[in-house]
N, C-alpha and C. Protein backbone atom coordinates (compact mmCIF):
# COMPACT_ATOMS: atom_id res chain seq x y z
N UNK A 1 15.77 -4.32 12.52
CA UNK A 1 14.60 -3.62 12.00
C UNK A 1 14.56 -3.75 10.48
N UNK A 2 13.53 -3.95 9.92
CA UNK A 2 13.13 -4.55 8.79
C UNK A 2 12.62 -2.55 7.68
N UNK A 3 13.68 -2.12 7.37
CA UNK A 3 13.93 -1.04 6.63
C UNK A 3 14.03 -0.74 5.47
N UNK A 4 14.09 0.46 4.85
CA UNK A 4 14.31 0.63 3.32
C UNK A 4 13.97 2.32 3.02
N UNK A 5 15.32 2.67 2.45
CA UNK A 5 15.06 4.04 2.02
C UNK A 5 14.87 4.19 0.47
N UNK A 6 14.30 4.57 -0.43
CA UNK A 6 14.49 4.44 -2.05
C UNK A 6 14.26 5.63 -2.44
N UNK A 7 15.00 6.16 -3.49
CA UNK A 7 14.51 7.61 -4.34
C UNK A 7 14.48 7.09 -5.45
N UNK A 8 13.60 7.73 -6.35
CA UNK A 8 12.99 7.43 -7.69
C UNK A 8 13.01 8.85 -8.44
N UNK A 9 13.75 9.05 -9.26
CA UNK A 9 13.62 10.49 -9.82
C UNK A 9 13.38 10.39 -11.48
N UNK A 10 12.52 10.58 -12.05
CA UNK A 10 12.19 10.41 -13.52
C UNK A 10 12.41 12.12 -13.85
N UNK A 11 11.90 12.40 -15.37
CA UNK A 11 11.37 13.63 -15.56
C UNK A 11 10.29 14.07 -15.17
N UNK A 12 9.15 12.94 -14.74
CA UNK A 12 8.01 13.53 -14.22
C UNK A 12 7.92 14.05 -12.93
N UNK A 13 8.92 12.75 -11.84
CA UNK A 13 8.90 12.91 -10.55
C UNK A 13 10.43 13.01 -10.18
N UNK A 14 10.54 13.64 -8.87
CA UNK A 14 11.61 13.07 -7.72
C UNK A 14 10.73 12.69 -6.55
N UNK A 15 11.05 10.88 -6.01
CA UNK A 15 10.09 10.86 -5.29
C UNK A 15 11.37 10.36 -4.08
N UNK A 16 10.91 10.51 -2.50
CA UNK A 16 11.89 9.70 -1.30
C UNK A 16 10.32 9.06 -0.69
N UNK A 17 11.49 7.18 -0.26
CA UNK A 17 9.94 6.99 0.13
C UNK A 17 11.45 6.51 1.43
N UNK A 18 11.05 6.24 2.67
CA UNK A 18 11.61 5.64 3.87
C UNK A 18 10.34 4.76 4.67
N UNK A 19 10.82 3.73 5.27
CA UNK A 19 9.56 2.70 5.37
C UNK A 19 10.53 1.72 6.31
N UNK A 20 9.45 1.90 7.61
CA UNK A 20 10.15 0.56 8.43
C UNK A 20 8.63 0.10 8.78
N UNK A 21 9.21 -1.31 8.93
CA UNK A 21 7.98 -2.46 8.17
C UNK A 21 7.98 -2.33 10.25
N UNK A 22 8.57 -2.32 10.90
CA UNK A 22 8.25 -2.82 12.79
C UNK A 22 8.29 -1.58 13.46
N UNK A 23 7.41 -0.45 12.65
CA UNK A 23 7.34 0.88 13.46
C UNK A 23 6.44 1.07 14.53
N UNK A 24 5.52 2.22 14.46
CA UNK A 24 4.58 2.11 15.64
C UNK A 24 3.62 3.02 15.03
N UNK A 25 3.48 2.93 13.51
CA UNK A 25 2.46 4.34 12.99
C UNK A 25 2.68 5.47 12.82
N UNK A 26 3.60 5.94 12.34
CA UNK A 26 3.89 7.22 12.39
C UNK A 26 4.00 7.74 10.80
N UNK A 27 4.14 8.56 10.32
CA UNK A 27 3.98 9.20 9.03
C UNK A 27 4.06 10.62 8.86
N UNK A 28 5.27 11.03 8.06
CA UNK A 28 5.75 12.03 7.64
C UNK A 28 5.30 12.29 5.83
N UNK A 29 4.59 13.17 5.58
CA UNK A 29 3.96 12.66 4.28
C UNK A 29 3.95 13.84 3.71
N UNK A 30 4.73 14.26 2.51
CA UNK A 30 4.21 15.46 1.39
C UNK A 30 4.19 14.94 0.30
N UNK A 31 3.17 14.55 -0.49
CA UNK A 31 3.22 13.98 -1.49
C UNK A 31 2.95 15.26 -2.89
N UNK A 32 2.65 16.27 -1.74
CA UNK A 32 1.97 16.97 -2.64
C UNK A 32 0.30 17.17 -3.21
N UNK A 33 0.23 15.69 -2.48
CA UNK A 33 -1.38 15.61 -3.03
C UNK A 33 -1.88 15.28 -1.50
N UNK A 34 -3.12 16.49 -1.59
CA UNK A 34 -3.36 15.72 0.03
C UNK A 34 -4.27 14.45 0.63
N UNK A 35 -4.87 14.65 -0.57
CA UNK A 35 -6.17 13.60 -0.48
C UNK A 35 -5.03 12.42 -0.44
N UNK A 36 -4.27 12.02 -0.94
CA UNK A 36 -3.07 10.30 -1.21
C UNK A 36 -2.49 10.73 0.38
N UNK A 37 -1.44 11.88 0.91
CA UNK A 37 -1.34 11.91 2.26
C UNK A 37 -2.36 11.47 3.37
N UNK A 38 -3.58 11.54 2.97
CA UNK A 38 -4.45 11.40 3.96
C UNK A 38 -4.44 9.69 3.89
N UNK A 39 -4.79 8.88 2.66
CA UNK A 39 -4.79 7.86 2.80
C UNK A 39 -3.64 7.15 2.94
N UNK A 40 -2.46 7.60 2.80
CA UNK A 40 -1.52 6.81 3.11
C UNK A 40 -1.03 7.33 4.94
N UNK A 41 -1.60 8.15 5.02
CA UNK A 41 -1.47 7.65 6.79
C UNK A 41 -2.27 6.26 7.51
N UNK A 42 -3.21 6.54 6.47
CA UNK A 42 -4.16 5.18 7.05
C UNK A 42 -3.48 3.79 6.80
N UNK A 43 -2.51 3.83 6.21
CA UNK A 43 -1.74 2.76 6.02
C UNK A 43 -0.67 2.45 7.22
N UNK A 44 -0.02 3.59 7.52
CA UNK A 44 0.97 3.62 8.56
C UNK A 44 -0.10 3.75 10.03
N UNK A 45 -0.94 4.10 10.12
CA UNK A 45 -1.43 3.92 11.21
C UNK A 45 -1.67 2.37 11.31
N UNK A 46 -2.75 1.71 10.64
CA UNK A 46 -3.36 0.97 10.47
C UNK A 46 -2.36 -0.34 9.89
N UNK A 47 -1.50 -0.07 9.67
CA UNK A 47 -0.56 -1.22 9.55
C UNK A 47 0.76 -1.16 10.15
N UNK A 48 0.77 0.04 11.23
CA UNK A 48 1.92 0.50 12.13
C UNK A 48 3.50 -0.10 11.45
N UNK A 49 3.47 0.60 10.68
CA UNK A 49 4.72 0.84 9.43
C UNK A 49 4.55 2.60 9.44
N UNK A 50 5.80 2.77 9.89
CA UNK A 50 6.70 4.17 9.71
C UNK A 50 7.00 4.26 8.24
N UNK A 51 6.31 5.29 7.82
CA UNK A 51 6.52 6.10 6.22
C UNK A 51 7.16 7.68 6.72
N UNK A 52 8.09 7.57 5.64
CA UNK A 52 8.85 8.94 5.47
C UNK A 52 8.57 9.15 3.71
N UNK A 53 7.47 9.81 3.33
CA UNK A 53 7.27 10.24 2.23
C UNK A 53 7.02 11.36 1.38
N UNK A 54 8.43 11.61 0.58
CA UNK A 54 7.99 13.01 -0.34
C UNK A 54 8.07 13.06 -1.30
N UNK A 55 7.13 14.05 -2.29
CA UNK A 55 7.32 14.00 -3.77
C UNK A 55 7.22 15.42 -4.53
N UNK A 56 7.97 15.35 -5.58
CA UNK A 56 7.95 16.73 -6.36
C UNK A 56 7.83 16.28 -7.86
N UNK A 57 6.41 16.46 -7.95
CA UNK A 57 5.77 15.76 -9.37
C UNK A 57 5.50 16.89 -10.39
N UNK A 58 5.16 16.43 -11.41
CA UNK A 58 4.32 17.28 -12.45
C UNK A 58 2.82 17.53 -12.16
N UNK A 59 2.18 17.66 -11.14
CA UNK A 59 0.99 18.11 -10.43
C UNK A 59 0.23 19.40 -11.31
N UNK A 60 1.28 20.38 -11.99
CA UNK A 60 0.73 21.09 -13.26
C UNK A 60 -0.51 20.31 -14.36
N UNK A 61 0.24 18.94 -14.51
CA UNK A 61 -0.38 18.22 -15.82
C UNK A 61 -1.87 17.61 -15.15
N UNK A 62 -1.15 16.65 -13.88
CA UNK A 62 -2.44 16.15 -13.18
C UNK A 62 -1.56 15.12 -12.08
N UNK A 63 -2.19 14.61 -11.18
CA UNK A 63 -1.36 13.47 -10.26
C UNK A 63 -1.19 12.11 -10.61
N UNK A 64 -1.35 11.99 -11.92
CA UNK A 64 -1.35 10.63 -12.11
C UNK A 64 0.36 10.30 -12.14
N UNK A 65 0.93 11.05 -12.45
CA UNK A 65 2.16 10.23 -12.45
C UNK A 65 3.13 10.23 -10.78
N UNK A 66 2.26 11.46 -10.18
CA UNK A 66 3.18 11.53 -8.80
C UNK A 66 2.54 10.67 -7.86
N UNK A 67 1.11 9.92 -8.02
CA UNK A 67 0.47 8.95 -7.14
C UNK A 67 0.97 7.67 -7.57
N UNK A 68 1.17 7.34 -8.88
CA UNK A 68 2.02 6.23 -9.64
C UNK A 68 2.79 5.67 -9.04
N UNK A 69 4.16 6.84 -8.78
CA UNK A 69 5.19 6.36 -8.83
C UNK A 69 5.66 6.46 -7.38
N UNK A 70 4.42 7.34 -6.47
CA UNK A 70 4.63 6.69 -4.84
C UNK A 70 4.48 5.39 -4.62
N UNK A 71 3.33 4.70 -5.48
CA UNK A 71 3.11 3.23 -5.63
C UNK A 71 4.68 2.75 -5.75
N UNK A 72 4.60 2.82 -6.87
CA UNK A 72 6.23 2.40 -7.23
C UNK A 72 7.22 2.22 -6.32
N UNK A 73 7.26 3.35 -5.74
CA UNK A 73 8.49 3.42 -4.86
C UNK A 73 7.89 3.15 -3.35
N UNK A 74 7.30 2.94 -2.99
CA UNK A 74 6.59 2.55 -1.81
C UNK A 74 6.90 1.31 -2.02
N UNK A 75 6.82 0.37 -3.02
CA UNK A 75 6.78 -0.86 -3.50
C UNK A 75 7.81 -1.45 -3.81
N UNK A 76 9.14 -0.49 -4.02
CA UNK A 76 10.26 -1.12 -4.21
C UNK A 76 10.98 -0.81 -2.54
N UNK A 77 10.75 -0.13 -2.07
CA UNK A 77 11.10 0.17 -0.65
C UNK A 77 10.24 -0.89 0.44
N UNK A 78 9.40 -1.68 0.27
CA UNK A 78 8.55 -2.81 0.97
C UNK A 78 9.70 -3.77 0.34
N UNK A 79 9.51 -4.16 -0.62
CA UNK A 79 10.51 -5.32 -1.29
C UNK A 79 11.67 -5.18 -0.73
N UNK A 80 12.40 -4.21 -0.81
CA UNK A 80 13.93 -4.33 0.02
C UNK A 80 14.24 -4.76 1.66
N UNK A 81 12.64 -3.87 2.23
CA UNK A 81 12.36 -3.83 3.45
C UNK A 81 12.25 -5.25 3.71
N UNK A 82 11.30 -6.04 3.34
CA UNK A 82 10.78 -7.46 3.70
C UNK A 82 11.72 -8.27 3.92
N UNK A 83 13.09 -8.80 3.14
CA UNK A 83 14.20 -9.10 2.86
C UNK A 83 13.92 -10.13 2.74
N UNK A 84 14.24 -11.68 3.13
CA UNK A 84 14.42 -13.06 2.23
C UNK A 84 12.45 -13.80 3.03
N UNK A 85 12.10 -13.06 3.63
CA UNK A 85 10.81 -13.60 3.89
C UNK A 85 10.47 -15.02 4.91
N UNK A 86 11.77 -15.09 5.59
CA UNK A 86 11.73 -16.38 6.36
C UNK A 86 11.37 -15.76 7.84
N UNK A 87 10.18 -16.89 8.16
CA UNK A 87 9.64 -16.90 9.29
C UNK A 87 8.47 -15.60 9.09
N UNK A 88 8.27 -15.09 8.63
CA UNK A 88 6.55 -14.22 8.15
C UNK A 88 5.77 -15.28 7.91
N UNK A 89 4.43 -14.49 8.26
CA UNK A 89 3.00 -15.42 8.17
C UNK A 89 2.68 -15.33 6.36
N UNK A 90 3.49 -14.21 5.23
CA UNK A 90 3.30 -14.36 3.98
C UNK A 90 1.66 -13.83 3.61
N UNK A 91 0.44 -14.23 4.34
CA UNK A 91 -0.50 -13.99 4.39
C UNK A 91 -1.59 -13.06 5.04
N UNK A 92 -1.98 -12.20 4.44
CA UNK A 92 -2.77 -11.17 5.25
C UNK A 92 -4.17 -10.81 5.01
N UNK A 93 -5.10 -10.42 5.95
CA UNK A 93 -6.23 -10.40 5.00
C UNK A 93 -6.88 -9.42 6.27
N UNK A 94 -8.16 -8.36 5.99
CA UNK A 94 -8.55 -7.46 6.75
C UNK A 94 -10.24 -7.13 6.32
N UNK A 95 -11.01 -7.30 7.08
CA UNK A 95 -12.27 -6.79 6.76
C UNK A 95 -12.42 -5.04 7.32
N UNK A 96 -12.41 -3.75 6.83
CA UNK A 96 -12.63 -2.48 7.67
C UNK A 96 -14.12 -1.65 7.10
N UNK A 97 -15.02 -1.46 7.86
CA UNK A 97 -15.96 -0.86 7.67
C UNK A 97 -15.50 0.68 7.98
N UNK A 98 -16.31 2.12 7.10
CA UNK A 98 -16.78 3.01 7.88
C UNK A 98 -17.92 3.74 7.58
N UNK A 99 -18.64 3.76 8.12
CA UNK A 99 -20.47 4.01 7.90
C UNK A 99 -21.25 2.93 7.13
N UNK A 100 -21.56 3.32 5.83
CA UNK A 100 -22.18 2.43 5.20
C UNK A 100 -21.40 1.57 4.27
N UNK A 101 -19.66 2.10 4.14
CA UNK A 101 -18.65 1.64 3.28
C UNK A 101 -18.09 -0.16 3.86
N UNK A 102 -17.66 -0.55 3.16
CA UNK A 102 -16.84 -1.87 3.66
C UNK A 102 -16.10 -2.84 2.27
N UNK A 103 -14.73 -3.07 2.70
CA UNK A 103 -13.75 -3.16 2.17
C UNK A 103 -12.86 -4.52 2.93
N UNK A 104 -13.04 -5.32 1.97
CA UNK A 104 -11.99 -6.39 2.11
C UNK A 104 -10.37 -6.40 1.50
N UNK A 105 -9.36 -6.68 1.85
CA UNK A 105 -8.14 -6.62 1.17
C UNK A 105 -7.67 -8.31 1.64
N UNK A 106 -6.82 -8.71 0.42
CA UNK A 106 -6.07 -9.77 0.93
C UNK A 106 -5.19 -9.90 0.12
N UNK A 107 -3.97 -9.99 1.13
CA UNK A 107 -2.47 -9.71 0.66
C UNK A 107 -1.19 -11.81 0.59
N UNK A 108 -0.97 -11.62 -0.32
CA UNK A 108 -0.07 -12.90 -0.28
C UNK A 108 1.37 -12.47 -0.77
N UNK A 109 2.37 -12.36 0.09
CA UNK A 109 3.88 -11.72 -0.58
C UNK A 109 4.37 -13.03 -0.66
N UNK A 110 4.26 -13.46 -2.44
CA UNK A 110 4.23 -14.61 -3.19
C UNK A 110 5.34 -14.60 -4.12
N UNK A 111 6.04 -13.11 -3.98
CA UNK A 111 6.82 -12.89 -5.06
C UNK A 111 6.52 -12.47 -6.40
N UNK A 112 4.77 -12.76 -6.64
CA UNK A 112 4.43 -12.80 -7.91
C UNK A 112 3.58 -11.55 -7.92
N UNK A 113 3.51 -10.57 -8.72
CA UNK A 113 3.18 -9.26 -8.68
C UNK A 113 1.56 -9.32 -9.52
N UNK A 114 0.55 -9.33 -8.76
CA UNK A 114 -0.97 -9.85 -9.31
C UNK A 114 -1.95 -8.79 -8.54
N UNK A 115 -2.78 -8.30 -9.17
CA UNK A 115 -3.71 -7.15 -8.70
C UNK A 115 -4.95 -7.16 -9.17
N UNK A 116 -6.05 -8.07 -8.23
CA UNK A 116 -7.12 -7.63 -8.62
C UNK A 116 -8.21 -7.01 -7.63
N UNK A 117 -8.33 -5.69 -8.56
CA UNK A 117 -9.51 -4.60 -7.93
C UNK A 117 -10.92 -4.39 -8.10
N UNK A 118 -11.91 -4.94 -7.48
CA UNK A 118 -13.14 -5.10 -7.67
C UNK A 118 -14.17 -3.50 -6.90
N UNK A 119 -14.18 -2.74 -7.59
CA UNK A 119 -14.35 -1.54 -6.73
C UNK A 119 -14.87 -0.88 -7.95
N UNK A 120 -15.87 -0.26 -7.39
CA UNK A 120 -16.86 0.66 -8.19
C UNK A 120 -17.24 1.90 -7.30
N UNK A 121 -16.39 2.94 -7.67
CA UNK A 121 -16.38 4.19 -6.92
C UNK A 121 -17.81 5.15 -7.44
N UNK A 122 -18.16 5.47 -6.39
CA UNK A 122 -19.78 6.11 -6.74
C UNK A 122 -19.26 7.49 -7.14
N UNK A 123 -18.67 8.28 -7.60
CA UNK A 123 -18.64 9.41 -8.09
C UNK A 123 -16.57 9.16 -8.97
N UNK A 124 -16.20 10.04 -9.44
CA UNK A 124 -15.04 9.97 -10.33
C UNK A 124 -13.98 10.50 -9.39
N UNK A 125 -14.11 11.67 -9.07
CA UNK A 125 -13.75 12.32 -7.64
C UNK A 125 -13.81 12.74 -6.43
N UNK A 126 -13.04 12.87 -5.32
CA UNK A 126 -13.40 12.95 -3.84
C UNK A 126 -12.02 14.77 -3.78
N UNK A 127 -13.28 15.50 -3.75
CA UNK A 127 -12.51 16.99 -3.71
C UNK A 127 -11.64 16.82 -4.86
N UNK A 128 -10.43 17.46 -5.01
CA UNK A 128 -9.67 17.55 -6.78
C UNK A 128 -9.11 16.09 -6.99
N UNK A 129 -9.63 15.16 -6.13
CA UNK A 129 -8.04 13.96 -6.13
C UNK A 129 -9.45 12.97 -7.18
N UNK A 130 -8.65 12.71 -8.61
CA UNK A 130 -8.92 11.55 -9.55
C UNK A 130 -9.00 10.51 -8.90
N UNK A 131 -10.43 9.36 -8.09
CA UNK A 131 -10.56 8.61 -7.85
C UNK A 131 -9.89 7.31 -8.72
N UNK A 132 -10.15 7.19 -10.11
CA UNK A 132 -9.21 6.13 -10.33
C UNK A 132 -7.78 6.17 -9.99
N UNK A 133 -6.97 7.50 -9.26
CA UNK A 133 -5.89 7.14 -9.17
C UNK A 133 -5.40 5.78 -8.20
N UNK A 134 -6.43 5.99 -7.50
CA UNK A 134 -6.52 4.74 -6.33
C UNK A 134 -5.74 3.46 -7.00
N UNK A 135 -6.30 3.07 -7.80
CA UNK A 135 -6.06 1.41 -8.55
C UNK A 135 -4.89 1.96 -8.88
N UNK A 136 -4.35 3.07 -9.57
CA UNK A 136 -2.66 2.83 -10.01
C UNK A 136 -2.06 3.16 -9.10
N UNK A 137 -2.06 3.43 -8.01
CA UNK A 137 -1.36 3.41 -7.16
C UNK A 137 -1.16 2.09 -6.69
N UNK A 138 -2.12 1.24 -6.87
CA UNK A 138 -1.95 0.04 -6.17
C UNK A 138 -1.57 -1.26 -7.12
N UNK A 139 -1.38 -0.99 -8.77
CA UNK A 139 -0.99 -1.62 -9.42
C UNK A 139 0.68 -1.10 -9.68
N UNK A 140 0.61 0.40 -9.32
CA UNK A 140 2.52 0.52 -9.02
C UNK A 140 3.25 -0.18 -7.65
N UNK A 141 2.32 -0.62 -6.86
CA UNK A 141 2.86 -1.11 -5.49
C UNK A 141 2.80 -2.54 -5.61
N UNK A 142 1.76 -3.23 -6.05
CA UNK A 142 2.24 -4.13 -6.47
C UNK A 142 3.21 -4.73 -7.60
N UNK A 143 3.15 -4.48 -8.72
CA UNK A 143 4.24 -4.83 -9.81
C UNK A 143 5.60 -4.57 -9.10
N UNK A 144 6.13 -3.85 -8.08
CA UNK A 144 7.31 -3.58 -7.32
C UNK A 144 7.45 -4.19 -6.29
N UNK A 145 6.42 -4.40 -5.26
CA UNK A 145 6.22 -5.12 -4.20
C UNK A 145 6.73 -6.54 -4.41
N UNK A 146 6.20 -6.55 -5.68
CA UNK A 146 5.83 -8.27 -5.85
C UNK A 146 5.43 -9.13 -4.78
N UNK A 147 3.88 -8.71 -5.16
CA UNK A 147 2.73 -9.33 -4.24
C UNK A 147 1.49 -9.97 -5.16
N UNK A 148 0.87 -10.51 -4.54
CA UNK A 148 -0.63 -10.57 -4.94
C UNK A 148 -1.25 -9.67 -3.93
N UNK A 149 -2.30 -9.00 -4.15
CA UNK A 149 -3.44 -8.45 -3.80
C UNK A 149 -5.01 -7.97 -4.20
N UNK A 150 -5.38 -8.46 -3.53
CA UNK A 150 -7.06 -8.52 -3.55
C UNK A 150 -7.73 -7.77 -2.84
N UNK A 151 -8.14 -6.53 -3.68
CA UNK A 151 -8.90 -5.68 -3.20
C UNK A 151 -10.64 -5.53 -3.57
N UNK A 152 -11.52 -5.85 -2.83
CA UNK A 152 -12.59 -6.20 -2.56
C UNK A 152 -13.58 -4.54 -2.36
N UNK A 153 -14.14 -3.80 -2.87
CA UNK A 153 -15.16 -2.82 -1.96
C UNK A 153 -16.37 -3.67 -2.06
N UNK A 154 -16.92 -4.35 -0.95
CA UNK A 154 -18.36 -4.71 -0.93
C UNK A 154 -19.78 -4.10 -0.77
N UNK A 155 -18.86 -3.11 -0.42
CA UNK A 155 -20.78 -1.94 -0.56
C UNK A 155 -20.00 -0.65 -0.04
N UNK A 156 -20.39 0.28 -0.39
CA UNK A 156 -20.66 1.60 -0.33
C UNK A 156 -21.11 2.81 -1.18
N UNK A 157 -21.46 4.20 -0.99
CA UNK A 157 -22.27 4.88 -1.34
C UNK A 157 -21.25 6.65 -1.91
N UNK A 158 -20.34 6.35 -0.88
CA UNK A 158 -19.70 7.40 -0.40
C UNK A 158 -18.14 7.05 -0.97
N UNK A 159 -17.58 7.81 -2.14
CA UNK A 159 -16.33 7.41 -2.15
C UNK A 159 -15.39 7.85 -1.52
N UNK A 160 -15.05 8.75 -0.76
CA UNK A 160 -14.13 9.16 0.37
C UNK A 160 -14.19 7.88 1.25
N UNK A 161 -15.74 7.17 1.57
CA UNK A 161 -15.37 6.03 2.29
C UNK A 161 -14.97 4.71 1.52
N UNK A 162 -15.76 4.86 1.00
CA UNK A 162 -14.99 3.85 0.24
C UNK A 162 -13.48 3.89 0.04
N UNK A 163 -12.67 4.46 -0.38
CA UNK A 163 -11.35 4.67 -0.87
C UNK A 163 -10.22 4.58 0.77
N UNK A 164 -11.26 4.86 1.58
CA UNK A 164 -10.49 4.94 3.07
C UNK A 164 -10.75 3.75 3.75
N UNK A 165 -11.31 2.98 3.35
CA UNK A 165 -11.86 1.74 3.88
C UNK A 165 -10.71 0.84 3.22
N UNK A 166 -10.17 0.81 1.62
CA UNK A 166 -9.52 0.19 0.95
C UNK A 166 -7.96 0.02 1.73
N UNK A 167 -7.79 2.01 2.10
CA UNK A 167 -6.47 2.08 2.05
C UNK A 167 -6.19 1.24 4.04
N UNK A 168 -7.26 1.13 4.74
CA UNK A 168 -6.97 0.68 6.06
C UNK A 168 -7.02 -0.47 6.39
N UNK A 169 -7.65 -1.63 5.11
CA UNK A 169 -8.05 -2.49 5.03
C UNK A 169 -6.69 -3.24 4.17
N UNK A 170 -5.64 -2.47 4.33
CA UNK A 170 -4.56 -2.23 3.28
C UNK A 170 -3.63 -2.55 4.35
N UNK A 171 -3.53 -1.64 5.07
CA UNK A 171 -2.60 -1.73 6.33
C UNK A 171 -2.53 -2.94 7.22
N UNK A 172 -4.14 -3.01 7.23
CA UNK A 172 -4.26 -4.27 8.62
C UNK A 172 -3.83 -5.35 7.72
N UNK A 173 -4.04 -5.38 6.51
CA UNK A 173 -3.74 -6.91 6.06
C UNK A 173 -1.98 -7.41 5.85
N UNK A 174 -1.51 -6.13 5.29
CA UNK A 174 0.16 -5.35 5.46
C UNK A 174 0.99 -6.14 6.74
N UNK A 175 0.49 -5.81 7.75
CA UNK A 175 0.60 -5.77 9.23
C UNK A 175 0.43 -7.45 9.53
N UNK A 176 -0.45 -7.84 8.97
CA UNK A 176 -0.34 -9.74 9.52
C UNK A 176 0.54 -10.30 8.75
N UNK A 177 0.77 -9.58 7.19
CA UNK A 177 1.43 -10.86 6.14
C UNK A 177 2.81 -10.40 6.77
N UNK A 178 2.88 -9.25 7.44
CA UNK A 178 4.89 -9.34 7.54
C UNK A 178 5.06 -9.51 9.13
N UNK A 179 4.50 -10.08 10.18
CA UNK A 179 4.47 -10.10 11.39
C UNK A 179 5.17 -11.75 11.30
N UNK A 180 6.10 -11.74 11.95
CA UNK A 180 6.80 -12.93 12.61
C UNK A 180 5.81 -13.83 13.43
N UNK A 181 5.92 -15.34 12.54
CA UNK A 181 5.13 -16.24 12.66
C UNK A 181 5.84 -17.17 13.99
N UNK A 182 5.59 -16.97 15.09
CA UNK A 182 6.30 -17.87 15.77
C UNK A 182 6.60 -19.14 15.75
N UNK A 183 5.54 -20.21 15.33
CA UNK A 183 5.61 -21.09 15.10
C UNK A 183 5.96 -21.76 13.79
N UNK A 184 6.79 -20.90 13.25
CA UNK A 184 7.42 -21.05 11.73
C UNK A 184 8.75 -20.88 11.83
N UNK A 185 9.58 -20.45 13.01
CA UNK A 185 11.10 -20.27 13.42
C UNK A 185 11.55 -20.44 12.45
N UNK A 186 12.01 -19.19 11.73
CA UNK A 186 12.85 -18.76 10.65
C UNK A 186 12.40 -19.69 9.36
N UNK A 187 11.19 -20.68 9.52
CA UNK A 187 11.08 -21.26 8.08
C UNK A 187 10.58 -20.08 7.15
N UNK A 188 11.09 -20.84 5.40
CA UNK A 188 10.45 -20.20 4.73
C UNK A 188 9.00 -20.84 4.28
N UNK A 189 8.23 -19.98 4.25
CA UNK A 189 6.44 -19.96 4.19
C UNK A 189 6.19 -20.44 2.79
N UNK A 190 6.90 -21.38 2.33
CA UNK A 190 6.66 -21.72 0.38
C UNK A 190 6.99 -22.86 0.42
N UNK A 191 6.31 -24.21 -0.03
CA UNK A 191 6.98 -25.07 -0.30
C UNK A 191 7.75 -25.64 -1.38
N UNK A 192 8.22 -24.24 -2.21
CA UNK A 192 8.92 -24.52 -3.01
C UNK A 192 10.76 -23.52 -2.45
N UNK A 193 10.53 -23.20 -1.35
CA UNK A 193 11.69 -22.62 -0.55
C UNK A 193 12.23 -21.44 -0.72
N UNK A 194 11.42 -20.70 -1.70
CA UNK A 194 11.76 -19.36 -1.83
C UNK A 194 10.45 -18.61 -2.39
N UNK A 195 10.56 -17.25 -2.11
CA UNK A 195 9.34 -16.23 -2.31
C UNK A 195 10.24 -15.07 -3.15
C-alpha cells in the first residue's frame, strides 16, 4: 500500500496529514476550517485516497496559513506516498461539472513543481472561507508534491461551485496519474528514467 504519515508543526501551525494513495474514499478531517474539510473530502471521495487530516492553526489571525500548510503537508505526504513512480500512468486529467459550474484539472507527477490556475471566482468568499485561499492551497501542494498542475474553471457563476468542481476535478485526475499502468510493468513513465 502506497502510504505516508507527515506532521508539520511551525509557530503558526501543528498540522497531521495520513494519506493512502489505494484507499476506498474515506476521510477523517479537522482542519479546523470547514469550508477546506468539505472540499477536501471531495478529493478523497473522488480520487478514493484515504486522508487522515488535522490541524491546530492561528485561525485567530485568518486561515491562510492553516489552509497553506495542509497544502504543504498533504504534498509532502503524496510525495513520500507515490515512492519511485515506476509503472503509474504519471498522467491525469478530469472534466467535473455541477450546475452551471465546470472545471478541468490536469495533473503530470513530473517531479517538477508548476501551477497554473486559470479561475476567476465570482464573489471573494463562500460563507467565512477566503476564496483565494483555494490557489494557495494548491500552490503549497504542488511546490511539495512536485507536480505540474493545471487547473482550468471554464464557466461558472456560483463560487461554492466553482471551487467544488476544482477540488473533484482534483481527485479524479489524482486517481488516473497514480493508478498502475498495466501495460507499463514496473517501467518508469520518463524517458529520461527518473521522475
Amino acid at each position: 500500500m502506497r502510504t505516508a504519515k507527515i506532521s508539520r508543526n511551525t509557530l503558526e501551525t501543528q498540522i497531521s496529514v495520513g494519506l493512502n494513495l489505494d484507499g476506498s474514499g474515506t476521510a477523517a478531517l479537522a482542519s479546523g476550517v470547514p469550508f477546506l474539510d468539505h472540499m477536501l473530502d471531495q478529493i478523497a471521495r473522488h480520487g478514493l485516497v484515504d486522508l487522515d487530516i488535522s490541524a491546530n492553526g492561528d485561525l485567530h489571525i485568518d486561515d491562510h496559513h492553516t489552509v497553506e500548510d495542509i497544502g504543504i503537508t498533504l504534498g509532502q505526504a503524496f510525495a513520500q506516498a507515490i515512492g519511485d513512480k515506476k509503472g503509474i500512468r504519471r498522467y491525469g486529467h478530469a472534466y467535473v461539472p455541477l450546475d452551471e459550474a465546470l472545471s478541468r484539472v490536469v495533473i503530470d507527477l513530473s517531479g517538477r513543481p508548476g501551477l497554473t490556475f486559470a479561475v476567476d471566482f465570482k464573489r471573494a468568499t463562500v460563507g467565512e472561507f477566503d476564496i483565494d485561499l483555494v490557489r494557495e492551497f494548491f500552490q503549497g501542494f504542488v511546490n511539495h508534491a512536485l507536480v505540474t498542475l493545471h487547473i482550468d474553471n471554464l464557466r461558472g457563476d456560483n463560487a461554492h461551485h466553482q471551487a467544488e468542481t476544482i477540488f473533484k476535478a482534483f481527485g479524479r485526475a489524482l486517481r488516473m496519474a497514480v493508478e498502475a499502468d498495466e501495460r507499463a510493468a514496473g517501467q518508469m513513465p520518463s524517458t529520461k528514467g527518473s521522475l
